[in-house]
PDB file of N, CA and C in Angstrom:
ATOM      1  N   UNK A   1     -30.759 -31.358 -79.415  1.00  0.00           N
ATOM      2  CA  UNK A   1     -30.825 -30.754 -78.102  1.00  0.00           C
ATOM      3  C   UNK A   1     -29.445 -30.846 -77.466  1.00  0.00           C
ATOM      4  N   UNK A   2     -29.054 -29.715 -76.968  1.00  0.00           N
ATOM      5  CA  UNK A   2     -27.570 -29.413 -76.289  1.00  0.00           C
ATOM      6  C   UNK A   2     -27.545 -30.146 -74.785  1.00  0.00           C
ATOM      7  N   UNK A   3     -26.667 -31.614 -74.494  1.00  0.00           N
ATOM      8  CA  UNK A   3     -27.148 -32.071 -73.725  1.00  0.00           C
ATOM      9  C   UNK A   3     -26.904 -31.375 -71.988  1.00  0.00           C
ATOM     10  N   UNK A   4     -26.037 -30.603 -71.795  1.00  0.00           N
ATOM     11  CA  UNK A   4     -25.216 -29.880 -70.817  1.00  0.00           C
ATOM     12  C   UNK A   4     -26.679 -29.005 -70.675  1.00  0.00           C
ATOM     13  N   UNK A   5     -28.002 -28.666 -71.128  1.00  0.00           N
ATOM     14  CA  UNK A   5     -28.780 -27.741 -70.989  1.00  0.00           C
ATOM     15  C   UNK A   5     -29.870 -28.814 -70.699  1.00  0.00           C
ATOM     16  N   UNK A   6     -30.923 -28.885 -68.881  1.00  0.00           N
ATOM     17  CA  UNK A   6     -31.473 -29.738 -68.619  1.00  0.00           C
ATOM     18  C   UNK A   6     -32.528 -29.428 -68.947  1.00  0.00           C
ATOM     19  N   UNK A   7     -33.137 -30.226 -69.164  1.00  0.00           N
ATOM     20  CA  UNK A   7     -34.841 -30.549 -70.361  1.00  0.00           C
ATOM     21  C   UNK A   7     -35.937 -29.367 -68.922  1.00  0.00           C
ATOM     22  N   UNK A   8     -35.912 -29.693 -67.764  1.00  0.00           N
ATOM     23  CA  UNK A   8     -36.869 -28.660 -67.076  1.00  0.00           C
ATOM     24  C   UNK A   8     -36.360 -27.321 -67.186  1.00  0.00           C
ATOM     25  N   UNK A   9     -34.893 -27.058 -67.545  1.00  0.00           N
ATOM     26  CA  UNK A   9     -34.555 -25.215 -67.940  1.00  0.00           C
ATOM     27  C   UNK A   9     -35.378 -25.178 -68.979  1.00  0.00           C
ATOM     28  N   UNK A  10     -35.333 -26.090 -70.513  1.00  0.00           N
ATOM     29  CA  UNK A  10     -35.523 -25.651 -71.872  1.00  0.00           C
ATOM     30  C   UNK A  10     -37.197 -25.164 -71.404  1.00  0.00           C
ATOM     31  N   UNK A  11     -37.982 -25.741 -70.262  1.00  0.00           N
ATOM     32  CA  UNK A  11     -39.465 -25.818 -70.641  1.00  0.00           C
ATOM     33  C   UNK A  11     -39.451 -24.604 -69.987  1.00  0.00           C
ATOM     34  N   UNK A  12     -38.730 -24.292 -68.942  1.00  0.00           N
ATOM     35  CA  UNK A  12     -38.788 -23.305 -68.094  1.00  0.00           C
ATOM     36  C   UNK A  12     -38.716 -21.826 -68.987  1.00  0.00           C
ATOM     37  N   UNK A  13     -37.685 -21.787 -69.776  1.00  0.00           N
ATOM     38  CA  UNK A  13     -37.111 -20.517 -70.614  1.00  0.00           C
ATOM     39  C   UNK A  13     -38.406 -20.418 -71.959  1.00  0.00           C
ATOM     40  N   UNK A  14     -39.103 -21.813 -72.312  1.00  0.00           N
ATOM     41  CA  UNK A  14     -39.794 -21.670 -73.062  1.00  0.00           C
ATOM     42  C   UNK A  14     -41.499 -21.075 -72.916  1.00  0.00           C
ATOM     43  N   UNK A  15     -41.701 -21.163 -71.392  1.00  0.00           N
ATOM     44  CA  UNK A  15     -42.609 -20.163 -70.493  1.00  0.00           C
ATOM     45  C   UNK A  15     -42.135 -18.707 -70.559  1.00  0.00           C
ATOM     46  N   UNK A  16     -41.274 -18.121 -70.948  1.00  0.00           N
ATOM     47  CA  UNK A  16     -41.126 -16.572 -70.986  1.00  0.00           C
ATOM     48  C   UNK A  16     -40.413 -16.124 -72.188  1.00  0.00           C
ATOM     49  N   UNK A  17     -40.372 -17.148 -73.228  1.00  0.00           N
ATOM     50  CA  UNK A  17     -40.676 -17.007 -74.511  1.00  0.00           C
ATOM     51  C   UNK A  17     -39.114 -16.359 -74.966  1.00  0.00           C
ATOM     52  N   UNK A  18     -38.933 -15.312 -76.146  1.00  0.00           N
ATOM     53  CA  UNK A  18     -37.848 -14.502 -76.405  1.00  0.00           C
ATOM     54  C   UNK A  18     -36.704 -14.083 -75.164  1.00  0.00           C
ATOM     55  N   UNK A  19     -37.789 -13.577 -74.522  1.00  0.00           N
ATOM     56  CA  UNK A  19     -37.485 -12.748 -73.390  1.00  0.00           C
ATOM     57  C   UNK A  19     -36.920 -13.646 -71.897  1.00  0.00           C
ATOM     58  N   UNK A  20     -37.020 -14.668 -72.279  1.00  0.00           N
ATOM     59  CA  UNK A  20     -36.325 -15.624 -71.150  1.00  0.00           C
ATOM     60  C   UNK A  20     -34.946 -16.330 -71.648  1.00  0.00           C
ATOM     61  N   UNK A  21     -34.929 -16.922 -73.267  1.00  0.00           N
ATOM     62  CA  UNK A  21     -34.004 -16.899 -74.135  1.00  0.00           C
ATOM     63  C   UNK A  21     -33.174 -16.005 -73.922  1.00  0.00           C
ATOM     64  N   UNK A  22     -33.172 -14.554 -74.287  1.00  0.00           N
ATOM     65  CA  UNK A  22     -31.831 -14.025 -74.143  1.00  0.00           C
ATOM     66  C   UNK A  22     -32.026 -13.489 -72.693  1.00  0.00           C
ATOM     67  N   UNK A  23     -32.312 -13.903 -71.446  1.00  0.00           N
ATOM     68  CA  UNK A  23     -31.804 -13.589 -70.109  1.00  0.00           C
ATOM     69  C   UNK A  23     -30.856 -14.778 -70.112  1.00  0.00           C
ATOM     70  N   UNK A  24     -31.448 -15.843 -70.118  1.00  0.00           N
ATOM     71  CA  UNK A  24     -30.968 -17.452 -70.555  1.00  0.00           C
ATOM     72  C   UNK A  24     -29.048 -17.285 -70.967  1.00  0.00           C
ATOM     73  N   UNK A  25     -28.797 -16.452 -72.240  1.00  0.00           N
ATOM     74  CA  UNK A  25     -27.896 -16.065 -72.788  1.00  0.00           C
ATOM     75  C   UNK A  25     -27.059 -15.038 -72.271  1.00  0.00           C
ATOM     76  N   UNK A  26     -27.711 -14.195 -71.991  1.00  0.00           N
ATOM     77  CA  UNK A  26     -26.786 -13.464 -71.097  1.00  0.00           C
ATOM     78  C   UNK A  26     -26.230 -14.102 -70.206  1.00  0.00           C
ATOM     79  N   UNK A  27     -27.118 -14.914 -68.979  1.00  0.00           N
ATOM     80  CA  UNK A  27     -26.473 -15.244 -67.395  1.00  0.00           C
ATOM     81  C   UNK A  27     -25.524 -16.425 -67.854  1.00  0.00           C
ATOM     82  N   UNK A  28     -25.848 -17.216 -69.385  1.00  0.00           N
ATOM     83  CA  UNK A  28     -24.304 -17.651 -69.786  1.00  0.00           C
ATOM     84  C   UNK A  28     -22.980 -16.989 -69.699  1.00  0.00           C
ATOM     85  N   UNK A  29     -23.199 -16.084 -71.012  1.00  0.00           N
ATOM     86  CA  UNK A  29     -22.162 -15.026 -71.413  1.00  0.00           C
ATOM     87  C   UNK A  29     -21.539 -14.958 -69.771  1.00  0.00           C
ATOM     88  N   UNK A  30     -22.234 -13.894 -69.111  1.00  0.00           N
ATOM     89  CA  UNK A  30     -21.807 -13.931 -67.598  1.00  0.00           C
ATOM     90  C   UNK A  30     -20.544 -14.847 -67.405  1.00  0.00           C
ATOM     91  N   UNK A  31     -21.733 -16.061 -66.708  1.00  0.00           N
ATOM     92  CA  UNK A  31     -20.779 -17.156 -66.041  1.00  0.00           C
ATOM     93  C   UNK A  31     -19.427 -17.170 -66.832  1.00  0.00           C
ATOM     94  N   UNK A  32     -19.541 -17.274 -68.326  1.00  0.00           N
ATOM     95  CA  UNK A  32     -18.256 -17.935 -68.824  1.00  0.00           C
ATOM     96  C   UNK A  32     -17.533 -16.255 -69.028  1.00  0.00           C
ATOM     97  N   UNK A  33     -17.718 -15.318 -68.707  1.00  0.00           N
ATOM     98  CA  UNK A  33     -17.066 -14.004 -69.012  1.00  0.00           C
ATOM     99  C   UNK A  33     -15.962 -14.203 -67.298  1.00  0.00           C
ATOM    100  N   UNK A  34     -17.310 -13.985 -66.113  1.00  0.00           N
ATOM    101  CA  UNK A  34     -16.151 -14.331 -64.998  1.00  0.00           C
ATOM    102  C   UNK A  34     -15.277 -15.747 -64.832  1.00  0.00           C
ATOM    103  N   UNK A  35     -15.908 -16.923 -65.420  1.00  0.00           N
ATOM    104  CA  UNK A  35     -14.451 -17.797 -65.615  1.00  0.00           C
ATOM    105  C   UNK A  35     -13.995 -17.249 -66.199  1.00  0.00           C
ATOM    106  N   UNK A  36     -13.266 -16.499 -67.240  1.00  0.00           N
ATOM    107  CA  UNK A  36     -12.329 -16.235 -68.306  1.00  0.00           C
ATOM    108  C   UNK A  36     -11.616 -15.139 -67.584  1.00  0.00           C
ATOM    109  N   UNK A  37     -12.175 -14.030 -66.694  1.00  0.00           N
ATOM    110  CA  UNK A  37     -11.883 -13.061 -66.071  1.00  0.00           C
ATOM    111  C   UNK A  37     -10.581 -13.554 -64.351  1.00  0.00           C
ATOM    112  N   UNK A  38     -11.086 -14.888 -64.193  1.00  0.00           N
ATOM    113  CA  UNK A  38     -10.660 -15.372 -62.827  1.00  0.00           C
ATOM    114  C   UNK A  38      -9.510 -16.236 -63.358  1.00  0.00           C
ATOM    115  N   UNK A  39      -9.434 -16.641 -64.445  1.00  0.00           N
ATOM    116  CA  UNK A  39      -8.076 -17.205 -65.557  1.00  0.00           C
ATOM    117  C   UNK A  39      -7.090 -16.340 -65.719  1.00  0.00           C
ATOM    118  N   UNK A  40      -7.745 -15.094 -66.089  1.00  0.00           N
ATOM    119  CA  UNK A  40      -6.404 -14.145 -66.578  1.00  0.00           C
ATOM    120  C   UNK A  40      -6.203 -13.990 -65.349  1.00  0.00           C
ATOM    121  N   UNK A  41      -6.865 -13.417 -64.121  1.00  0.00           N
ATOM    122  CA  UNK A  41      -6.532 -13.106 -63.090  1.00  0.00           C
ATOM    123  C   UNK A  41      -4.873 -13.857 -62.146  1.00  0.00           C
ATOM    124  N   UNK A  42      -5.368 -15.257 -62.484  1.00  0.00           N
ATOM    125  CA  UNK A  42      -4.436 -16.309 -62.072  1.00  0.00           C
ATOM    126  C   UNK A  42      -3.256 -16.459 -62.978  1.00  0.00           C
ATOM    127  N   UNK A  43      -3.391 -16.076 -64.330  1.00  0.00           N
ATOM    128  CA  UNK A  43      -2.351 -16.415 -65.000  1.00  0.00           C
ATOM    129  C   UNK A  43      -1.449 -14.462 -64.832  1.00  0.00           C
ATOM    130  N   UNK A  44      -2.067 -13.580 -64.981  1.00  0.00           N
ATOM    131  CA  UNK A  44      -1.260 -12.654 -64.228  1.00  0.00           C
ATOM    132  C   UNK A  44      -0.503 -12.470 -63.011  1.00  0.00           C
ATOM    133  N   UNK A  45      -1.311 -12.892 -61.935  1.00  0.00           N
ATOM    134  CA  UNK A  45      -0.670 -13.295 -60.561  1.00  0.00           C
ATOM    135  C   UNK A  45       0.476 -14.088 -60.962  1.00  0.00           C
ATOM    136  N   UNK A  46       0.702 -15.516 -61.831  1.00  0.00           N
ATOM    137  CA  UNK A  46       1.805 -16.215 -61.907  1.00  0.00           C
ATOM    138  C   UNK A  46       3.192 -15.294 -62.694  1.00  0.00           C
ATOM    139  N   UNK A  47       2.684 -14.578 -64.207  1.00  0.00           N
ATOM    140  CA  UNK A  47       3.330 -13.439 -64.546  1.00  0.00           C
ATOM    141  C   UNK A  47       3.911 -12.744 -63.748  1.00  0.00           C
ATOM    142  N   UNK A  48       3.349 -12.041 -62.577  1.00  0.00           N
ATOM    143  CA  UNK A  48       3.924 -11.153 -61.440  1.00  0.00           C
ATOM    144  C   UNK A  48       4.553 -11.797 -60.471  1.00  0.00           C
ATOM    145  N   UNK A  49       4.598 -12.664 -60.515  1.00  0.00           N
ATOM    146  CA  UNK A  49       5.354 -13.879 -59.526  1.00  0.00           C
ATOM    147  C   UNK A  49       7.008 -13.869 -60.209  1.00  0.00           C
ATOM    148  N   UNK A  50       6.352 -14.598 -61.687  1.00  0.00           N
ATOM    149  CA  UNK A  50       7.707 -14.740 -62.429  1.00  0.00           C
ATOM    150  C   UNK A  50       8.560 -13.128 -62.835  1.00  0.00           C
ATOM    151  N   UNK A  51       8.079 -12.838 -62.814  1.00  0.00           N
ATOM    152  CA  UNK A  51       8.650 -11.060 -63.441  1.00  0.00           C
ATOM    153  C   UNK A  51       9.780 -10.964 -61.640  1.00  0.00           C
ATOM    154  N   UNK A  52       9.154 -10.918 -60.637  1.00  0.00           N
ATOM    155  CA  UNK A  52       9.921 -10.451 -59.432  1.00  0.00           C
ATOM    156  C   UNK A  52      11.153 -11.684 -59.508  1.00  0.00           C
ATOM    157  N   UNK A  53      10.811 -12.843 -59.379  1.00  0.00           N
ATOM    158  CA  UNK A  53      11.922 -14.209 -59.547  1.00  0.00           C
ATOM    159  C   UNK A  53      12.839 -13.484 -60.678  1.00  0.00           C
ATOM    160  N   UNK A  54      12.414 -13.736 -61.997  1.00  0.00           N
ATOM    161  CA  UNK A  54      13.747 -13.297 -62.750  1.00  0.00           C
ATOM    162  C   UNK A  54      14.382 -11.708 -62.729  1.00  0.00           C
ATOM    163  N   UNK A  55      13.750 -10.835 -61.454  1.00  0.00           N
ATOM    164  CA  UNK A  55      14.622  -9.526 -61.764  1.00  0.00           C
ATOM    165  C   UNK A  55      15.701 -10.050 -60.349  1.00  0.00           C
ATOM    166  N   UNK A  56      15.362 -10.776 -59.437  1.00  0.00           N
ATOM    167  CA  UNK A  56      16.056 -11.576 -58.169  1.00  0.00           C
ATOM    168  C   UNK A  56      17.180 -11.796 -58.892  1.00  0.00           C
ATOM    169  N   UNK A  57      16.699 -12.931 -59.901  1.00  0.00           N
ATOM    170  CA  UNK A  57      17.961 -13.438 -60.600  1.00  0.00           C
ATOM    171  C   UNK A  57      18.747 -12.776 -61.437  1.00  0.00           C
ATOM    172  N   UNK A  58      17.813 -11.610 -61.813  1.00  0.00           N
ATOM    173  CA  UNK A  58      19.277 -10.687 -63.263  1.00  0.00           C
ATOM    174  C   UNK A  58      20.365 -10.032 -61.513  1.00  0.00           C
ATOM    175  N   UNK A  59      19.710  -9.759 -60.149  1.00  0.00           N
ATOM    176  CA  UNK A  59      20.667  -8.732 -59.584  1.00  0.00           C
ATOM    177  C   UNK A  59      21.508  -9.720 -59.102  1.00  0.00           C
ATOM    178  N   UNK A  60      21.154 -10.984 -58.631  1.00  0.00           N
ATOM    179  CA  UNK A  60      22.050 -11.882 -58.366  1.00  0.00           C
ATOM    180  C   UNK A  60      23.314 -12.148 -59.498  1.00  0.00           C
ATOM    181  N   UNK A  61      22.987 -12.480 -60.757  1.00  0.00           N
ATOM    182  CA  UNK A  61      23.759 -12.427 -61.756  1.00  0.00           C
ATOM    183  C   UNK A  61      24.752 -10.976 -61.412  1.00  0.00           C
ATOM    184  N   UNK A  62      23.964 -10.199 -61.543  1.00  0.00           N
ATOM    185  CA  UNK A  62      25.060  -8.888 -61.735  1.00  0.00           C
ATOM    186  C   UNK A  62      25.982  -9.228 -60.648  1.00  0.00           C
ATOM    187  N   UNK A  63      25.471  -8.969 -59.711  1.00  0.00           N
ATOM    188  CA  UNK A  63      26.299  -9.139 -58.250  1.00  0.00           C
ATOM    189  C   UNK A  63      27.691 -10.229 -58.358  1.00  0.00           C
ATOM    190  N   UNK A  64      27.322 -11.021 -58.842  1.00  0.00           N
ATOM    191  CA  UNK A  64      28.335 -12.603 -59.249  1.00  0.00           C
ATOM    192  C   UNK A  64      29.072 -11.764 -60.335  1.00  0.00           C
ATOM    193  N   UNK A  65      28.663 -11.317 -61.184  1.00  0.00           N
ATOM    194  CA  UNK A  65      29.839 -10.657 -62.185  1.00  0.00           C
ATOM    195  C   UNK A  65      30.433  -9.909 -61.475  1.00  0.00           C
ATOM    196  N   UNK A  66      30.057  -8.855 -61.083  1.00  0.00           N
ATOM    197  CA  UNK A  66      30.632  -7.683 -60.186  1.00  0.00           C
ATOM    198  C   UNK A  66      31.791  -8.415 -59.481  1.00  0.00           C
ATOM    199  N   UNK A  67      31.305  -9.361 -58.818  1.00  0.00           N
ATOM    200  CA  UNK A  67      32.272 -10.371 -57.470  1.00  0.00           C
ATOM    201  C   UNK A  67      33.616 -10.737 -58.591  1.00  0.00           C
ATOM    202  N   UNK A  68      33.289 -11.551 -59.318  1.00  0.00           N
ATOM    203  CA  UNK A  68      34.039 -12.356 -60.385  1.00  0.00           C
ATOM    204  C   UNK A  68      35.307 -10.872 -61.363  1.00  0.00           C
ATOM    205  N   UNK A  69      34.591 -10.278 -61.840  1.00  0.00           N
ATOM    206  CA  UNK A  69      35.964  -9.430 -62.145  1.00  0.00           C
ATOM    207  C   UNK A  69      36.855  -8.524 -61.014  1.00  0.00           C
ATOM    208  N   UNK A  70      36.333  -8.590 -59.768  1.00  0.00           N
ATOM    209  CA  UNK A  70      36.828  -7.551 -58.607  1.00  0.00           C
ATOM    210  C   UNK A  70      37.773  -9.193 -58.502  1.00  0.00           C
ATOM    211  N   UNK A  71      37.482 -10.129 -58.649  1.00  0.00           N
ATOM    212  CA  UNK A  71      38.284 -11.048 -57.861  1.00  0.00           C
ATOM    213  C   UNK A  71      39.761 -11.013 -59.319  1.00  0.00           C
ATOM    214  N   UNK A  72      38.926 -11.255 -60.673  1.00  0.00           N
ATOM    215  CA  UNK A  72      39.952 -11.328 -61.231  1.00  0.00           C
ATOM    216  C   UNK A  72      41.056 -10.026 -61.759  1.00  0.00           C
ATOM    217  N   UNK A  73      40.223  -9.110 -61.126  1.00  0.00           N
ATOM    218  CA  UNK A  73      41.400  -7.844 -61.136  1.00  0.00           C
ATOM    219  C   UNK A  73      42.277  -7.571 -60.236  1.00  0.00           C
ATOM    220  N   UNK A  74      42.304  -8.172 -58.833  1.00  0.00           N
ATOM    221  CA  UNK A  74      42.909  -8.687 -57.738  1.00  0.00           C
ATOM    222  C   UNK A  74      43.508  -9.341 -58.340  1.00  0.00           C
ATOM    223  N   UNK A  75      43.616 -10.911 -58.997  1.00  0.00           N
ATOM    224  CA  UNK A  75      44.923 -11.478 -58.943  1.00  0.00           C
ATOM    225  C   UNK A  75      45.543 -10.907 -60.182  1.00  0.00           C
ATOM    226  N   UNK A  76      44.891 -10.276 -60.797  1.00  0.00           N
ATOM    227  CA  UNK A  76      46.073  -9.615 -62.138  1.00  0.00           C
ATOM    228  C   UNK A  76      46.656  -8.645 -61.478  1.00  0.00           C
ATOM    229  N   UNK A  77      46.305  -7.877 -60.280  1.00  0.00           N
ATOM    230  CA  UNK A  77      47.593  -7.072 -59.798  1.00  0.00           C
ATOM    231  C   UNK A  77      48.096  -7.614 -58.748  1.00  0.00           C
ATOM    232  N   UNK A  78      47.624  -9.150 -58.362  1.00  0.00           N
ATOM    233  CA  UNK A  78      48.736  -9.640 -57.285  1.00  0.00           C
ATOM    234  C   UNK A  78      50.025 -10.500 -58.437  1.00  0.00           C
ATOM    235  N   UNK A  79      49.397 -11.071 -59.410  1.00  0.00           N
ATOM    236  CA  UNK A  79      50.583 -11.561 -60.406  1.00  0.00           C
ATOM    237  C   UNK A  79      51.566 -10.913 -60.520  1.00  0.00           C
ATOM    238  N   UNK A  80      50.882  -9.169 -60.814  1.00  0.00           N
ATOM    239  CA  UNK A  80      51.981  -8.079 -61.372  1.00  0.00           C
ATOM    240  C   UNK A  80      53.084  -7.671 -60.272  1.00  0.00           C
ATOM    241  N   UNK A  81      52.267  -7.379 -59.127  1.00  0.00           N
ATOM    242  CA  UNK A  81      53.180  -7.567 -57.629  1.00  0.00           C
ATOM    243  C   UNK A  81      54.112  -8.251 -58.008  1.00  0.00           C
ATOM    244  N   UNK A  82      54.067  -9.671 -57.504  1.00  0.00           N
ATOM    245  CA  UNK A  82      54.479 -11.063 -57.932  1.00  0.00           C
ATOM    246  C   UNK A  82      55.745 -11.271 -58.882  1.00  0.00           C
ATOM    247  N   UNK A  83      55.335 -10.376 -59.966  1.00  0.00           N
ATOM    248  CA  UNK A  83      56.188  -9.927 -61.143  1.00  0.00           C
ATOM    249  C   UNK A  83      57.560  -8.738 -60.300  1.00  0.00           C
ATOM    250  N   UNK A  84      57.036  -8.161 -60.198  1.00  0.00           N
ATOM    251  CA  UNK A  84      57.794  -6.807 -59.388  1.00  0.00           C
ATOM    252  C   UNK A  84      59.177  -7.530 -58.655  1.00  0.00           C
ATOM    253  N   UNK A  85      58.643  -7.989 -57.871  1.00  0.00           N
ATOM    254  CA  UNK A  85      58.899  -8.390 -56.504  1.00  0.00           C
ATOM    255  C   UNK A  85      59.930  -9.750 -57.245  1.00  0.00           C
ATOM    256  N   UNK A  86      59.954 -10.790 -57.420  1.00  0.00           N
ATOM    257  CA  UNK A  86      60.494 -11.590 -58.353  1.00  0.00           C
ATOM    258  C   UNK A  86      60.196 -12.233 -59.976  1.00  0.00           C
ATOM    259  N   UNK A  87      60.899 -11.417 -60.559  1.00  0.00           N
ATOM    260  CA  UNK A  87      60.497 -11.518 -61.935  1.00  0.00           C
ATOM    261  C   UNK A  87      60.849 -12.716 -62.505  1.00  0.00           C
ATOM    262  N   UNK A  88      62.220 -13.272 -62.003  1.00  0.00           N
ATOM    263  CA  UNK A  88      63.168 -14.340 -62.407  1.00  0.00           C
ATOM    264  C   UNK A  88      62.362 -15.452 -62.214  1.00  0.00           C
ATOM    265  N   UNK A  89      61.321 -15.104 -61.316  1.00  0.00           N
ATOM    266  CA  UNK A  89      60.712 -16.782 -60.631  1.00  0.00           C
ATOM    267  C   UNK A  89      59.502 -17.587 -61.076  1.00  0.00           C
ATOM    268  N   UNK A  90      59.389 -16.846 -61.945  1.00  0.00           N
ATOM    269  CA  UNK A  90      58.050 -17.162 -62.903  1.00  0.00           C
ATOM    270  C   UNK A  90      58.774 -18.219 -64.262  1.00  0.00           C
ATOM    271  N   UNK A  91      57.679 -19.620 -64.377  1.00  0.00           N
ATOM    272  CA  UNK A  91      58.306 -20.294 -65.692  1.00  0.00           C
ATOM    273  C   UNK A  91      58.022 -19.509 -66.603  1.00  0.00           C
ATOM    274  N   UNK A  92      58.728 -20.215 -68.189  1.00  0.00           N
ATOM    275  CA  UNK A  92      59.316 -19.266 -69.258  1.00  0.00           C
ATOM    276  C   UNK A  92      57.743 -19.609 -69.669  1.00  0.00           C
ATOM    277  N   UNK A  93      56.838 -20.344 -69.968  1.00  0.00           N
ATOM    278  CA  UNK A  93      55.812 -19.897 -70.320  1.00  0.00           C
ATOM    279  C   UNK A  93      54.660 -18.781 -70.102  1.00  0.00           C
ATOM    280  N   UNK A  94      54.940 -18.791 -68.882  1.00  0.00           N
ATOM    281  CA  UNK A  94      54.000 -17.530 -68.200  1.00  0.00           C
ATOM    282  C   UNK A  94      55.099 -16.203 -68.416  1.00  0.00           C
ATOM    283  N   UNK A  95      55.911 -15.933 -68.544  1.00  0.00           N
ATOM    284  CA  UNK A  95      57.008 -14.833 -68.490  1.00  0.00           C
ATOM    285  C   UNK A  95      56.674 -14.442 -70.452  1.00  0.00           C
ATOM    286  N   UNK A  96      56.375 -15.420 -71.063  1.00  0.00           N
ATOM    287  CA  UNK A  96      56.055 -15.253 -72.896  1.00  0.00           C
ATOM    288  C   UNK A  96      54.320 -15.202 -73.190  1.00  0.00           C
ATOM    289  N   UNK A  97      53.376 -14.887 -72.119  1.00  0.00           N
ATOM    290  CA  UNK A  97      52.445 -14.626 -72.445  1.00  0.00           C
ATOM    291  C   UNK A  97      51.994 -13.505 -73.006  1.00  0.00           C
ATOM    292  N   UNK A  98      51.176 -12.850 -74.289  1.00  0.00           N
ATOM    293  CA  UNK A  98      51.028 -11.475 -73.793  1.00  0.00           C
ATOM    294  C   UNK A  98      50.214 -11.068 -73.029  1.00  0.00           C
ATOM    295  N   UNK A  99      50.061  -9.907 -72.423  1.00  0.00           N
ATOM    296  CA  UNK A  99      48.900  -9.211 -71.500  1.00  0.00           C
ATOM    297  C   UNK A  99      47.566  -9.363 -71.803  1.00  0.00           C
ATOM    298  N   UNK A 100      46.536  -9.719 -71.216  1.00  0.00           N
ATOM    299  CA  UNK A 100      45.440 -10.538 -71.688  1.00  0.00           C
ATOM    300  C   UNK A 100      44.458  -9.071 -71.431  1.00  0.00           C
ATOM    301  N   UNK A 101      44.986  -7.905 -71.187  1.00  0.00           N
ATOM    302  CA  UNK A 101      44.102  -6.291 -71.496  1.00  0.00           C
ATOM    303  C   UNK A 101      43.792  -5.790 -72.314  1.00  0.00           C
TER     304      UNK A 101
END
């Protein structure tokens, strides 16, 4: 005997014979169909949670790259300025680099 199933259901279902058996089975199926239904439900909601967070984070990323080469293309043409303007004044290591383009 399945102990989770109480001894006055078994006598109860056994008063309407076949026909109380599989109602019996069904209003299981049921119950455990809408738990399983209210699971995915929750674990989608968290999915759609996480999906909006990491597209936040890919535009943030972009944005930071975007920032990061506008900054470092700024000082490669303030160097070159820099260069222009006094060439002599730069040490001999930086004057023997090649162009990093």
């Amino acid at each position: 005997m399945n102990p989770s199933i109480p001894p006055n259901l078994i006598a109860t279902l056994t008063q309407f014979g076949a026909a109380g058996l599989i109602a019996w089975m069904w209003l299981t199926e049921r119950r455990h169909a809408l738990s399983r239904e209210r699971l995915l439900e929750r674990a989608h909601e968290r999915l759609e949670e996480g999906r909006v967070q990491y597209e936040i984070l890919a535009r943030i990323v972009e944005d930071n790259t975007r920032a990061l080469a506008s900054l470092e293309s700024s000082q490669q043409r303030m160097v070159e300025a820099l260069d222009r303007l006094a060439p002599d004044h730069r040490p001999d290591e930086q004057r023997k680099r090649p162009d990093r383009r």
